[in-house]
Protein backbone atom coordinates (compact mmCIF):
# COMPACT_ATOMS: atom_id res chain seq x y z
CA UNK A 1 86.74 93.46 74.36
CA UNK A 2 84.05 94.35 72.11
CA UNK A 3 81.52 93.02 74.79
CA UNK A 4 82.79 95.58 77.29
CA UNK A 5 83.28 98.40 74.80
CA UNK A 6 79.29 98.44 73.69
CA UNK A 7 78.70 97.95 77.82
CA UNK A 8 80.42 100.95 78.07
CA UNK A 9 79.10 102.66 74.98
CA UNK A 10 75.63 101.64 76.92
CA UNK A 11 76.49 103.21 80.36
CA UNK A 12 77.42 106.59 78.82
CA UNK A 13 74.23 106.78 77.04
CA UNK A 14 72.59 107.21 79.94
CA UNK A 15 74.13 110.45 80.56
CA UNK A 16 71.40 111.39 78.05
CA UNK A 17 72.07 113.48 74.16
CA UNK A 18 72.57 117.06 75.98
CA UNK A 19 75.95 115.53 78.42
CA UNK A 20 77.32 113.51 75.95
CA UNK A 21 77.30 116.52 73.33
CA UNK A 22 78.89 118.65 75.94
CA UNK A 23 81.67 116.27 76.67
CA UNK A 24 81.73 115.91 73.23
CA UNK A 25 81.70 112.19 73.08
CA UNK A 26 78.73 112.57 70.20
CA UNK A 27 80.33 114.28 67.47
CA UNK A 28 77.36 116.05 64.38
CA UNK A 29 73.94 116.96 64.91
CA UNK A 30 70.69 115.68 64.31
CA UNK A 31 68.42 117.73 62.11
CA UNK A 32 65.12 117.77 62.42
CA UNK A 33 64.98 116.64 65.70
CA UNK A 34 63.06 118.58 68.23
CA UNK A 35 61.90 116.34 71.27
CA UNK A 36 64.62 115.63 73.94
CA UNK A 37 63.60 111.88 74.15
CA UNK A 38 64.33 111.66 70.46
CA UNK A 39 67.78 113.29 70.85
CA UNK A 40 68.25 110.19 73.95
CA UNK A 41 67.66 107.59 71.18
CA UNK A 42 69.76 109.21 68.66
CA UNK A 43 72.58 109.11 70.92
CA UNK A 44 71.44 105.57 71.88
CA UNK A 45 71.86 104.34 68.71
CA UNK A 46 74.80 106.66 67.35
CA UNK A 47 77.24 104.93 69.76
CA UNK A 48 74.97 101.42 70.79
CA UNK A 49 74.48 100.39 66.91
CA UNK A 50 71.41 101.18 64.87
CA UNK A 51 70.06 97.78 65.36
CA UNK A 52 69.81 98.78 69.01
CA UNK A 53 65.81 99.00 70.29
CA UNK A 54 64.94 100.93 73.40
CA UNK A 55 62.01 99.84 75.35
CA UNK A 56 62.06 102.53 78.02
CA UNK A 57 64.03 105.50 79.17
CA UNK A 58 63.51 106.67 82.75
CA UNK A 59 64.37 110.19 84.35
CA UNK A 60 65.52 110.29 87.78
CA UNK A 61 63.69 110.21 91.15
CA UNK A 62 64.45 111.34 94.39
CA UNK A 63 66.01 107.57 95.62
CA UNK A 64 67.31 106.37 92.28
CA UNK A 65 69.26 107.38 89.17
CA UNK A 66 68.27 107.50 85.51
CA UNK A 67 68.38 104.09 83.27
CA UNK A 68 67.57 103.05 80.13
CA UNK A 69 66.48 99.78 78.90
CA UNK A 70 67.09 98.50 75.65
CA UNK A 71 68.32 95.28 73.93
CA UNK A 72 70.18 94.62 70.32
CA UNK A 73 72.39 91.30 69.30
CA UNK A 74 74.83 91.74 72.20
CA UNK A 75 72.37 91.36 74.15
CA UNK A 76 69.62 92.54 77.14
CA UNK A 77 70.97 95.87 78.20
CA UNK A 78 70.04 98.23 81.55
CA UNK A 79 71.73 101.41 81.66
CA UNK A 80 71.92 103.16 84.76
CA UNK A 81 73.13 107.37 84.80
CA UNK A 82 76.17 107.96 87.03
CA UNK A 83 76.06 111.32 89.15
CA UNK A 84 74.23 113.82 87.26
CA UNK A 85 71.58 115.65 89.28
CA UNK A 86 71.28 116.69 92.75
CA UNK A 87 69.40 113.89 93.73
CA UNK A 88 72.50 111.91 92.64
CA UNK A 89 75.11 113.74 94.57
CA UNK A 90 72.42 113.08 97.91
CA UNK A 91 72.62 109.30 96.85
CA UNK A 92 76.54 109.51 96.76
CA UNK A 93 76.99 111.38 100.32
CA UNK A 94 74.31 108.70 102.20
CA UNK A 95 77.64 106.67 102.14
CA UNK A 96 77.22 104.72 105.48
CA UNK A 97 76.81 101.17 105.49
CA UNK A 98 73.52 99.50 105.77
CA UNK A 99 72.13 95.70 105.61
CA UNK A 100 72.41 94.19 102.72
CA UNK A 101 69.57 91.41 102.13
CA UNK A 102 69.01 88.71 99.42
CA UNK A 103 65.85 86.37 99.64
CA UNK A 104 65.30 87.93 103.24
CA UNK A 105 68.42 86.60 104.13
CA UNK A 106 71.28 89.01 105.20
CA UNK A 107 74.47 89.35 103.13
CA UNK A 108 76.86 91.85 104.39
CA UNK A 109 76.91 95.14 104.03
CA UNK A 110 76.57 98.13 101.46
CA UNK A 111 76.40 101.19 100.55
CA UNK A 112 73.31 103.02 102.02
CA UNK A 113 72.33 104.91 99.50
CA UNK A 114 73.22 102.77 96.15
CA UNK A 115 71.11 100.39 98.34
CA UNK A 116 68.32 102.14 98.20
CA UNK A 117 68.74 102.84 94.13
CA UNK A 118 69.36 99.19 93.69
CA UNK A 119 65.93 97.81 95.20
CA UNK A 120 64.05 101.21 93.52
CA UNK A 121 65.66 100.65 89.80
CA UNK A 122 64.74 96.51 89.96
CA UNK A 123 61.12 97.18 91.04
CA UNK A 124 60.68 100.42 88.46
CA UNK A 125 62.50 98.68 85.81
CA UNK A 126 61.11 95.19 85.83
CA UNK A 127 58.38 94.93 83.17
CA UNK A 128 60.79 96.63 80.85
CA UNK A 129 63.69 94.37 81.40
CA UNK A 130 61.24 91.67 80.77
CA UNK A 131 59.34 92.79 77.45
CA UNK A 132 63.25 93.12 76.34
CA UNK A 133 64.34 89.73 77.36
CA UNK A 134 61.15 88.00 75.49
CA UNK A 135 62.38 90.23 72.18
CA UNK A 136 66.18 89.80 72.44
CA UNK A 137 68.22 87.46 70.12
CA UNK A 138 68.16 83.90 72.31
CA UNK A 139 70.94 83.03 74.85
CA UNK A 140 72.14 86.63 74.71
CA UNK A 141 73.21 87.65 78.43
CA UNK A 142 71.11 90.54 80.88
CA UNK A 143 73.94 93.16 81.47
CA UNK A 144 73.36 95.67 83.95
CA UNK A 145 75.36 98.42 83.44
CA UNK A 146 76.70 102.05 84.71
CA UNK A 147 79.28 104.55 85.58
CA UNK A 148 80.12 105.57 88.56
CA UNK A 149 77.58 106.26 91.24
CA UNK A 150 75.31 103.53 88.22
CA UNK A 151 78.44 101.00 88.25
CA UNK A 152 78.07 100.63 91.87
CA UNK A 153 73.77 100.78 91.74
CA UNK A 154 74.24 97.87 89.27
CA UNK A 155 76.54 95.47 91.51
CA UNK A 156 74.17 95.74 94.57
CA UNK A 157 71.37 95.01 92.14
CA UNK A 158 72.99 91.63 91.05
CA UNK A 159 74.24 91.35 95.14
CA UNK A 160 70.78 91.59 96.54
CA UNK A 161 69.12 89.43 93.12
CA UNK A 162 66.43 89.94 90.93
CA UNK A 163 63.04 89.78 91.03
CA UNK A 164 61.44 85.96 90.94
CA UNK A 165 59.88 87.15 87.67
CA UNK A 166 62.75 87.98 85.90
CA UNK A 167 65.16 85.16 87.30
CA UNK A 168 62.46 82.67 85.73
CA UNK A 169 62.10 84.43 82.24
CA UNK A 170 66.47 84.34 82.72
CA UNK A 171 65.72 80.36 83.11
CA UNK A 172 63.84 80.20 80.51
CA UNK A 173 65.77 81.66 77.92
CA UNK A 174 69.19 79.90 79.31
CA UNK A 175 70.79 83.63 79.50
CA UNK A 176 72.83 84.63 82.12
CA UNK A 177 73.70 87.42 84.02
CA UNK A 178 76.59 90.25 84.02
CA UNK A 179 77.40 93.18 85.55
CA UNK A 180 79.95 95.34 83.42
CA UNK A 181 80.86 98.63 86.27
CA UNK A 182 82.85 101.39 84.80
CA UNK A 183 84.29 103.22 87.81
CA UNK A 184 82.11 102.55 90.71
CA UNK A 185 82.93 103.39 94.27
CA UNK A 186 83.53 100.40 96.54
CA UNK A 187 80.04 99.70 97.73
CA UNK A 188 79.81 96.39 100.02
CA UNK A 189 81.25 93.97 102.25
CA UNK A 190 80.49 90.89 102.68
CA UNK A 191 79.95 87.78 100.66
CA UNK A 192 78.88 86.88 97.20
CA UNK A 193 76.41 84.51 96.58
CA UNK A 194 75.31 85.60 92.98
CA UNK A 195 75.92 83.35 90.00
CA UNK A 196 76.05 86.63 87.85
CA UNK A 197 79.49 87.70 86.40
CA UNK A 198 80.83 90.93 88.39
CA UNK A 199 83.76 93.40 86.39
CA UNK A 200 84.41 96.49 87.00
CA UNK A 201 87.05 98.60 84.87
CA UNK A 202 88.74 101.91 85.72
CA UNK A 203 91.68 104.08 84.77
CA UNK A 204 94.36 103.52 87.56
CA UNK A 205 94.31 106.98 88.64
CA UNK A 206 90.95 107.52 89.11
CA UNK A 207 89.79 108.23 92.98
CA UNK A 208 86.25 107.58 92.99
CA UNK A 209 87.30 103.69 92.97
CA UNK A 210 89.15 104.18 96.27
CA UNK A 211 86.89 106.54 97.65
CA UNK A 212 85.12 105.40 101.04
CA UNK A 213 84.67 106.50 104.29
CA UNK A 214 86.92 103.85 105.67
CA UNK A 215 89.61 105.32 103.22
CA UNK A 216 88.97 108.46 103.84
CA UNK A 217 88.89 108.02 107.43
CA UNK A 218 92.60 106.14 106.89
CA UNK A 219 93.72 109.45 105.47
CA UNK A 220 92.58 111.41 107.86
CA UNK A 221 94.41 109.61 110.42
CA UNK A 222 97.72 109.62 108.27
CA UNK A 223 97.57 113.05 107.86
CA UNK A 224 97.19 113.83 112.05
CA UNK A 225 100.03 111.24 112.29
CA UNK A 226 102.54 113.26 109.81
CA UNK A 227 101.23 116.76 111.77
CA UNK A 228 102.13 115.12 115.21
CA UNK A 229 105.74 113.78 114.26
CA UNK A 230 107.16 116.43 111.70
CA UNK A 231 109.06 118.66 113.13
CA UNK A 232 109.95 121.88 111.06
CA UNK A 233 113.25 120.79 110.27
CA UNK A 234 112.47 117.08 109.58
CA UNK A 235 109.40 118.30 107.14
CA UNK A 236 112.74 120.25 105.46
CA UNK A 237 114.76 117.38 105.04
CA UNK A 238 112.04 115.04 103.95
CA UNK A 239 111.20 117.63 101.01
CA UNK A 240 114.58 117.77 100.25
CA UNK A 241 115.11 114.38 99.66
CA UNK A 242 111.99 114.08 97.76
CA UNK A 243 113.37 116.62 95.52
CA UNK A 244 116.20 114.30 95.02
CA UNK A 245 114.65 111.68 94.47
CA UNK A 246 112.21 112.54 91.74
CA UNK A 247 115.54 114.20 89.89
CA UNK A 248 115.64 112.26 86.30
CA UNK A 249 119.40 113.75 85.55
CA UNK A 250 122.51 114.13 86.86
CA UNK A 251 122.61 117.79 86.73
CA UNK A 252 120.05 118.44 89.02
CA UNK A 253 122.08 116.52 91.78
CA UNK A 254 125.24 118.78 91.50
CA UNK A 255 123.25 122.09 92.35
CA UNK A 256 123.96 124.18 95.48
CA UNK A 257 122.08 123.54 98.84
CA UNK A 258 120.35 126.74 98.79
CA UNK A 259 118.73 126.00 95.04
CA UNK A 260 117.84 122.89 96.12
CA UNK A 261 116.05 124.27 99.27
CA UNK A 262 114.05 126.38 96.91
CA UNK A 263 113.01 123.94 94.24
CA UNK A 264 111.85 121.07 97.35
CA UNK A 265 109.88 124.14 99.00
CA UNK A 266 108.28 125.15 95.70
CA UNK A 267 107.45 121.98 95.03
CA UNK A 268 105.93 121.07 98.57
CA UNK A 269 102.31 122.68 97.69
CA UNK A 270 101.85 120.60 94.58
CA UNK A 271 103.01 117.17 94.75
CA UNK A 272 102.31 114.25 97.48
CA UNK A 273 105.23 113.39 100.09
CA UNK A 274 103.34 111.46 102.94
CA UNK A 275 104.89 108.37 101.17
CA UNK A 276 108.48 109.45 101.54
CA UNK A 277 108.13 110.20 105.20
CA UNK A 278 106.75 106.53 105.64
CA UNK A 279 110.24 105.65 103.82
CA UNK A 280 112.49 107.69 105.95
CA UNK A 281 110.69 107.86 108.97
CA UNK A 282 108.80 104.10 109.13
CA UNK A 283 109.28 103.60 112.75
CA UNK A 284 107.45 106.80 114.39
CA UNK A 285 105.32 106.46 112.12
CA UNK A 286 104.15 102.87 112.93
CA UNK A 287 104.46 103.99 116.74
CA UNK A 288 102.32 106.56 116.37
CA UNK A 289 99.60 105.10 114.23
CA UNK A 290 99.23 102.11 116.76
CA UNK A 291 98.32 104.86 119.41
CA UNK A 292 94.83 106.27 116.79
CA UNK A 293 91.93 104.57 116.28
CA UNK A 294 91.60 101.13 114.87
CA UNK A 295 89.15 101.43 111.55
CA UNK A 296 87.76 98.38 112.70
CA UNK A 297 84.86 100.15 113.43
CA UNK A 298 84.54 101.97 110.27
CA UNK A 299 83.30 98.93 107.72
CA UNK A 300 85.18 98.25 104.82
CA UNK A 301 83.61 98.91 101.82
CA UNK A 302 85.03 97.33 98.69
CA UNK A 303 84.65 96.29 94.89
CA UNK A 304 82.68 93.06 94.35
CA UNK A 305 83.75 91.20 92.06
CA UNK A 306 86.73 91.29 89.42
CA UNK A 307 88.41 94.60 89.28
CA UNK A 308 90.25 95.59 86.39
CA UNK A 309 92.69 98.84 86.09
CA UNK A 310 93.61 100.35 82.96
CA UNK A 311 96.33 102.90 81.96
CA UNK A 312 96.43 105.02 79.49
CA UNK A 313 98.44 103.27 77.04
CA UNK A 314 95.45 100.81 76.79
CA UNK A 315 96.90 98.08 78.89
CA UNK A 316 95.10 96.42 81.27
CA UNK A 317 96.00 94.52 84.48
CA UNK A 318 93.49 92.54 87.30
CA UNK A 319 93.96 93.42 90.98
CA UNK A 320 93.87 90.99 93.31
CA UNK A 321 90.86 90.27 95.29
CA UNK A 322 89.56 91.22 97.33
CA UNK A 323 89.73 95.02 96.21
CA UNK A 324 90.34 96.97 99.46
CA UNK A 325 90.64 100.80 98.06
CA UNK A 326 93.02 103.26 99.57
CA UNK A 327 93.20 106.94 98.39
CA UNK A 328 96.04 107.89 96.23
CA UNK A 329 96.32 111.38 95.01
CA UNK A 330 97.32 112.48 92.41
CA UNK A 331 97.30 114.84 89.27
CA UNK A 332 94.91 113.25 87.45
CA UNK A 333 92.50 111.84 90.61
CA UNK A 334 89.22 113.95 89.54
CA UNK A 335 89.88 113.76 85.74
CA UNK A 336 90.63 110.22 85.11
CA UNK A 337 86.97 109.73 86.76
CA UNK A 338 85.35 111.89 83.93
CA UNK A 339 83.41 109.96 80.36
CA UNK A 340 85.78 110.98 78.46
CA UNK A 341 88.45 110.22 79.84
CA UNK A 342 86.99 106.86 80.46
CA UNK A 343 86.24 106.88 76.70
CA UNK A 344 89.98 107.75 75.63
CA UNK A 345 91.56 104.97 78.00
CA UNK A 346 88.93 102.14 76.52
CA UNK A 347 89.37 102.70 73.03
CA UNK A 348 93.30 102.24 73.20
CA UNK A 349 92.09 99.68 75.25
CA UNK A 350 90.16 98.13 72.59
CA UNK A 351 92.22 98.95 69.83
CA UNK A 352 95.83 97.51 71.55
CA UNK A 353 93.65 93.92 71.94
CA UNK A 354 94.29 90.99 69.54
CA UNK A 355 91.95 90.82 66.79
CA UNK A 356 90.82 87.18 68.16
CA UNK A 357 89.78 89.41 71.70
């Protein structure tokens, strides 16, 4: 756990001094410190370890996110910046699915525009990556790392390999190769004929994990099913037995019909019920649905890898494989994706582990 805690330490960094100060996961401040690239390796080595040495940071581009590439005694170390920029956000939205390729040969496929980052970042970062490999501590491990829309970049980097260069000097030096993803959206389909180790952690609520156009296109269509079956006094007596249900005392159950009208309607605009009418109303439900669309023609996008989900008590729990993401809303869907809250769930994470972990 102390591998995946400096990953993540790593991944945030590239957020860059001015983000991590405003999320405030960098408490004091530097004196004497003018330059922004000197406030970037401050934070670098504030939350990486001072014996951390960074061989190049790199701002963004139109096709590819900011990284960072460094290395210490844990290892080799490329950081890749989650969504931060516009440029970013246009990565995220080029969502369809293209070719994946590895060697020339085709894969599967992946994300379009984390493609694109993925075969950008190797080429641009390659002579870094390989001054830090012939400096780093022997037999330490290459970890690519990021958060979200960087998580995902970094997969489809080990997915589609490395550069001949860089898988000899990995040879030479007997290291191997890992990809830590905080977060990540799912990004391909297909399968995986890497040798590098694949995990990805996020906090169980958290929607960017789940969030595809597959899933959102199953949504969609779950959400024109419930409008075509509910009638207005079914949609009544569904949100009054969801009220009942989600009553933790007794009390509650003995009110009057009229109060309990009024707390299911107040309660209709804020919480989720689409699960309660596929409880009490299974069979029109499956009837209709059989009637839309197949998403066979959307492609799947998942999670390569191993997929870990964490809750915020700290515990930890792997989900089966492979990962195929379906939204779930909640309160805490847009949150949960944030650094810091990232930051909170790891370090109980951390902390709750055995002192041999």
């Amino acid at each position: 756990r102390e591998f995946i805690r400096w990953c993540w330490r790593c991944a945030s960094c590239a957020y860059g001094y001015t983000t991590l100060k405003a999320l405030g996961l960098l408490p004091g401040l530097p004196k004497n410190v003018r330059e922004l690239s000197s406030l970037d390796l401050t934070a670098i080595k504030k939350r990486c370890g001072s014996d951390t040495t960074v061989l190049a940071s790199v701002s963004s581009k139109s096709i590819r996110p900011a990284f960072w590439v460094g290395y210490s005694e844990m290892g080799t170390v490329l950081a890749i910046r989650g969504t931060a920029h516009v440029n970013d956000a246009i990565l995220d939205l080029v969502c369809g699915a293209v070719p994946l390729y590895r060697r020339h040969k085709r894969l599967g496929l992946a994300h379009a525009g984390m493609c694109a980052a993925a075969q950008s970042i190797i080429i641009d970062a390659e002579q870094a990556i390989l001054d830090a490999l012939q400096a780093a501590p022997p037999r330490t491990p290459l970890v690519l790392t990021g958060h979200s829309l960087g998580g995902g970049v970094a997969l489809l980097c080990a997915l589609r390999d490395l550069s001949p260069r860089l898988r000899r000097q990995l040879r030479r030096g007997k290291r191997s190769l890992r990809v830590v993803a905080f977060a990540p959206p799912p990004v391909y389909n297909g399968p995986i004929r890497t040798s590098a180790r694949l995990d990805t952690y996020f906090v169980s609520q958290d929607l960017v994990p789940s969030l595809s156009v597959a899933s959102v296109a199953h949504l969609l269509r779950s959400l024109d099913c419930l409008d075509a079956n509910l009638t207005p006094r079914l949609r009544l007596d569904l949100l009054i037995k969801r009220t009942l249900l989600r009553a933790n005392n007794a009390t509650f159950l003995t009110t009057n019909f009229t109060t309990t009208i009024k707390m299911a309607l107040r309660s209709h605009y804020t919480n989720s019920w689409i699960p309660f009418y596929r409880f009490f109303c299974r069979h029109r439900y499956q009837q209709h649905h059989d009637q839309t669309t197949s998403l066979a023609e959307e492609p799947i996008l998942t999670i390569p890898g191993n997929v870990y989900s964490m809750e915020r008590d700290g515990s930890s729990f792997q989900l089966s494989q492979p990962y195929v993401p379906l939204i779930h809303l909640s309160a805490w869907s847009f949150s949960a994706h944030l650094p810091t809250s990232l930051e909170t769930v790891l370090e109980s994470w951390y902390t709750a582990a055995p002192s041999s972990q």
